[in-house]
C-alpha atoms as a PDB file:
ATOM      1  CA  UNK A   1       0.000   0.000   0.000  1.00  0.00           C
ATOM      2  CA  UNK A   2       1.271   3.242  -0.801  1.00  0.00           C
ATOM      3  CA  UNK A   3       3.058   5.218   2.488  1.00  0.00           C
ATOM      4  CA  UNK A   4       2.113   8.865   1.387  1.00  0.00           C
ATOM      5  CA  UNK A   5      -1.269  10.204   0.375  1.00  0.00           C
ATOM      6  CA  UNK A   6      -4.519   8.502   1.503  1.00  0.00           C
ATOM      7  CA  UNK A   7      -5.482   5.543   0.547  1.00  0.00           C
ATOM      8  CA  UNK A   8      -8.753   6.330   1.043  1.00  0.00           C
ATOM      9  CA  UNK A   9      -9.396   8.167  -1.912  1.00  0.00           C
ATOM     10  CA  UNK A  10      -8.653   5.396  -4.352  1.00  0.00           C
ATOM     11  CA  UNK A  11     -10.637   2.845  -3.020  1.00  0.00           C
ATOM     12  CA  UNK A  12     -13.768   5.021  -1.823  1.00  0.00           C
ATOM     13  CA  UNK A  13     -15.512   2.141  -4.458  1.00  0.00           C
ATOM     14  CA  UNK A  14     -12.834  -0.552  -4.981  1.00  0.00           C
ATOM     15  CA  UNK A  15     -12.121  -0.647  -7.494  1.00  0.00           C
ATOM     16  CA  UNK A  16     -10.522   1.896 -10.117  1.00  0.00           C
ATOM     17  CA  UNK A  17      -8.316   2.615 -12.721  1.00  0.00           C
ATOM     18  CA  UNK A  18      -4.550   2.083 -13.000  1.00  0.00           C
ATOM     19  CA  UNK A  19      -2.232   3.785 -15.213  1.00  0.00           C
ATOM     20  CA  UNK A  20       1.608   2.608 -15.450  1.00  0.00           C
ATOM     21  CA  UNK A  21       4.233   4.279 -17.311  1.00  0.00           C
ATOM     22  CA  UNK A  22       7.494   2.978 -17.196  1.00  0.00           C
ATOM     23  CA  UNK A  23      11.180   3.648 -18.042  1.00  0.00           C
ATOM     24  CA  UNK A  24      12.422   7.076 -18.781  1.00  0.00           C
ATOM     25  CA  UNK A  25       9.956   9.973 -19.226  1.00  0.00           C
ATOM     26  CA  UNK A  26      10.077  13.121 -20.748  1.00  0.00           C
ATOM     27  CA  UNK A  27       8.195  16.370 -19.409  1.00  0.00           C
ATOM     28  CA  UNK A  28       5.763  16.784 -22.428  1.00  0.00           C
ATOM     29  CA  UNK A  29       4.954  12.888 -22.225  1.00  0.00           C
ATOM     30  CA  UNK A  30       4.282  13.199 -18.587  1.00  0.00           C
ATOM     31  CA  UNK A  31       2.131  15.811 -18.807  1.00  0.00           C
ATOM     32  CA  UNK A  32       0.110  13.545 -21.499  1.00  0.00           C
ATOM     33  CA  UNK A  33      -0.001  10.535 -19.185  1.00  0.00           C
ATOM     34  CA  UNK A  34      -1.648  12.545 -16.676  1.00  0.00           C
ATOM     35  CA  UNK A  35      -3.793  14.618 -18.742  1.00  0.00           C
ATOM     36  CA  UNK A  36      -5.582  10.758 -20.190  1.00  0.00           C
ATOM     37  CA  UNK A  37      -5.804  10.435 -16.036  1.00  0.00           C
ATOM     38  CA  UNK A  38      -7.409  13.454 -15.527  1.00  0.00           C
ATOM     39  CA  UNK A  39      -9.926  12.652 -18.692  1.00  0.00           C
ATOM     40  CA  UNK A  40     -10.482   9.281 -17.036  1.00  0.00           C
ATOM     41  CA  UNK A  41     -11.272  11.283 -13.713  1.00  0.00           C
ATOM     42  CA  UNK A  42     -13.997  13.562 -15.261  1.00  0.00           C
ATOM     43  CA  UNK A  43     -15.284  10.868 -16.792  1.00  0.00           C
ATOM     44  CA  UNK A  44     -15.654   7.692 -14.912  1.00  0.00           C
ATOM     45  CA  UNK A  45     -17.406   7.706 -11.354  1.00  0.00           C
ATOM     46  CA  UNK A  46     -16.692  10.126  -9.563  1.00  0.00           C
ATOM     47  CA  UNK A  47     -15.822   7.271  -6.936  1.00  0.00           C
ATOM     48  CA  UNK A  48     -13.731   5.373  -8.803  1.00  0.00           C
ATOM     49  CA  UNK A  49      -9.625   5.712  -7.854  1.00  0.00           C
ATOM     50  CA  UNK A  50      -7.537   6.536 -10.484  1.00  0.00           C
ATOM     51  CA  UNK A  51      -3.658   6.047  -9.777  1.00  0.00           C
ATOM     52  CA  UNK A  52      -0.842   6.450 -11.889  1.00  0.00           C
ATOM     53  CA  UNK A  53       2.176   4.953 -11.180  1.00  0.00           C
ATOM     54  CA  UNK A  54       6.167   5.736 -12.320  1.00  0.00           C
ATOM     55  CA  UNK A  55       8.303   3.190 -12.655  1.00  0.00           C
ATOM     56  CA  UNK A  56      11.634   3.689 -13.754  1.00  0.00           C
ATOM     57  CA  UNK A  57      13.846   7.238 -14.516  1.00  0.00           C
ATOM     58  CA  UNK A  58      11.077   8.797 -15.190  1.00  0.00           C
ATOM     59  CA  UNK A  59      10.541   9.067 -10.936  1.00  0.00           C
ATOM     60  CA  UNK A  60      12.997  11.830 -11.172  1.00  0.00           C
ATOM     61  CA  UNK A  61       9.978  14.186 -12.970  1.00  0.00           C
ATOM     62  CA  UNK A  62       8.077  13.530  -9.364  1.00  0.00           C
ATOM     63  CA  UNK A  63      11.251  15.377  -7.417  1.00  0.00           C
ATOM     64  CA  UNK A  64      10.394  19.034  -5.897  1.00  0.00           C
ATOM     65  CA  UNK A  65      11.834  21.726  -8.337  1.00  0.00           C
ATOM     66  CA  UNK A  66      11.627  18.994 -11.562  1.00  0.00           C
ATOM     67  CA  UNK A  67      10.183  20.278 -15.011  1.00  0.00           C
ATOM     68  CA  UNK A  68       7.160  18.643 -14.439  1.00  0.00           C
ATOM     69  CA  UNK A  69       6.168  19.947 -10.756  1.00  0.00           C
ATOM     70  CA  UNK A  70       3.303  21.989 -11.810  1.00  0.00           C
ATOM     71  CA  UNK A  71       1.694  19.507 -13.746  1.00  0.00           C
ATOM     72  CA  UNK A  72       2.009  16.880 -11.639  1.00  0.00           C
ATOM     73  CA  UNK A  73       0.564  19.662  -8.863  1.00  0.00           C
ATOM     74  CA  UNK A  74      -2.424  20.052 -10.987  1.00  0.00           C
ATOM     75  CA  UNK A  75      -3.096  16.315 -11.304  1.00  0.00           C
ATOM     76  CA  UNK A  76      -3.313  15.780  -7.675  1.00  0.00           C
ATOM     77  CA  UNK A  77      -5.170  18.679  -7.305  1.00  0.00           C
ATOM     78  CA  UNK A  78      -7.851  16.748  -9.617  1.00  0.00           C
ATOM     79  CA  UNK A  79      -7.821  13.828  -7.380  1.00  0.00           C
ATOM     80  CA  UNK A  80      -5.253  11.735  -9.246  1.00  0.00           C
ATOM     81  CA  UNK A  81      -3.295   9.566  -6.987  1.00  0.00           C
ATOM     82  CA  UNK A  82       0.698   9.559  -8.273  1.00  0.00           C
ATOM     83  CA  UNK A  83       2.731   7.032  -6.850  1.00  0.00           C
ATOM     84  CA  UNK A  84       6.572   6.304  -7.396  1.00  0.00           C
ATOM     85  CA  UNK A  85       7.839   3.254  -7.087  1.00  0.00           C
ATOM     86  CA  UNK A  86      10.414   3.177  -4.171  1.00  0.00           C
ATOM     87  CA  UNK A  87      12.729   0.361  -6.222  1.00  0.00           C
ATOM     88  CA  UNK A  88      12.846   3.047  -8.835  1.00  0.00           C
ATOM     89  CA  UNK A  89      13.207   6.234  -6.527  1.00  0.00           C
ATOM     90  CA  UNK A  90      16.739   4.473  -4.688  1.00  0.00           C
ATOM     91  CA  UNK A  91      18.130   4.117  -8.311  1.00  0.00           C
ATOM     92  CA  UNK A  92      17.395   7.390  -9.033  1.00  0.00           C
ATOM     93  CA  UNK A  93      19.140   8.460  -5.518  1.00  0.00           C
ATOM     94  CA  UNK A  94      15.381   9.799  -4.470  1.00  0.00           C
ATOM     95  CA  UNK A  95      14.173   9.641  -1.001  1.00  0.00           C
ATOM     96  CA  UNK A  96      10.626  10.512  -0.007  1.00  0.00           C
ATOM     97  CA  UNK A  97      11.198  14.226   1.393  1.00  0.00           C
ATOM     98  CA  UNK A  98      12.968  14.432  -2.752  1.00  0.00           C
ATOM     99  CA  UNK A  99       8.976  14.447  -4.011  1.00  0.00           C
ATOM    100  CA  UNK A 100       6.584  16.951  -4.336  1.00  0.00           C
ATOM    101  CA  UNK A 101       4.164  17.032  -1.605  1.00  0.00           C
ATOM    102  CA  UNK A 102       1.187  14.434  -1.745  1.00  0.00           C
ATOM    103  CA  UNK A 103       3.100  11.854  -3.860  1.00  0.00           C
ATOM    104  CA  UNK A 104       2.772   8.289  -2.821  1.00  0.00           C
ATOM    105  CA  UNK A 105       5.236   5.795  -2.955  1.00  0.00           C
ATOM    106  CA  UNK A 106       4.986   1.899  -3.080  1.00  0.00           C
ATOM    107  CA  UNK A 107       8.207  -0.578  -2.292  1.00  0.00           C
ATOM    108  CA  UNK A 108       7.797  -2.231  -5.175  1.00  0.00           C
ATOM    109  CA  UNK A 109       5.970  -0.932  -8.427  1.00  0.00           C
ATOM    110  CA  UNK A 110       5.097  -4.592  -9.524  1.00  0.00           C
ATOM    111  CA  UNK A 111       3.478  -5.557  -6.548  1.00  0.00           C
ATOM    112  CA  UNK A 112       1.234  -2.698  -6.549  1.00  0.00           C
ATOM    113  CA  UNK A 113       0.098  -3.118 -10.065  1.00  0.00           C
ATOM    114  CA  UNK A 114      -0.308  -6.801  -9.575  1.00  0.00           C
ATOM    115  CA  UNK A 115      -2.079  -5.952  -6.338  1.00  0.00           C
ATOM    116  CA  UNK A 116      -4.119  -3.717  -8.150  1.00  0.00           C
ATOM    117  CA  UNK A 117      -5.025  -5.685 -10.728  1.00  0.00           C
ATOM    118  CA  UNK A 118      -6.107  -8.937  -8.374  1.00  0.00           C
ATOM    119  CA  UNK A 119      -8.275  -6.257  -6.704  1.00  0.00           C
ATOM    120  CA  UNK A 120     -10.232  -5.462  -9.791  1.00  0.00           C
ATOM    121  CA  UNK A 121      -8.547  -2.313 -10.859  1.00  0.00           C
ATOM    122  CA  UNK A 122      -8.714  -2.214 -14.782  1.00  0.00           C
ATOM    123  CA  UNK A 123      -4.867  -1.526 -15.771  1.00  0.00           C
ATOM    124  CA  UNK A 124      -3.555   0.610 -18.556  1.00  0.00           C
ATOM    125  CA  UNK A 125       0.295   1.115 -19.941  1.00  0.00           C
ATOM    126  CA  UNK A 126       0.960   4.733 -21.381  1.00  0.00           C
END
């Protein structure tokens, strides 16, 4: 379970929508991946979670101060969960205080989505 945010908020109806992008991200693509979440949020129930999680490099565009801190601002602020994988976030040298506020992390980004996924959460790659 992720160890920032509330979990609450993603599993109000349990179920939800995951999106995963993995490797290394760009700014630009970034701020795609989390504009199709905040599409999915407007239109899907308005109980349903909706997560994204970073796997990979592309956890350094979740740091304080990164390119893509204002976007990824505006996503939460939209009730969009963001979660960095912690696996990811020690290769990148990242620690938890690194992030912007209200980002969650998981240990493992694999467990989470297969987590997910075994609780009914439909999954998506971008």
């Amino acid at each position: 379970m992720p160890t920032n945010g509330t979990t609450a908020e993603a599993t109000k109806a349990g179920k939800g929508l995951l999106i995963h992008a993995a490797g290394p991200l760009e700014p630009d693509t970034l701020a795609g991946i989390l504009r199709s979440a905040t599409n999915a949020r407007a239109a899907l129930h308005p109980e349903a979670g909706i997560e994204v999680v970073i796997q990979g490099p592309g956890v350094k565009l979740l740091a304080a101060g990164s390119p893509a801190a204002e976007t990824v601002t505006d996503a939460r602020q939209l009730d969009v969960r963001i979660i960095a994988c912690g696996n990811s976030m020690r290769s990148a040298g990242l620690e938890e205080k690194d992030l912007i506020p209200d980002i969650g992390t998981v240990p493992a980004a694999i467990a989470h989505l297969a987590q997910r996924q075994w609780d009914g959460w439909a999954y998506a790659r971008l």
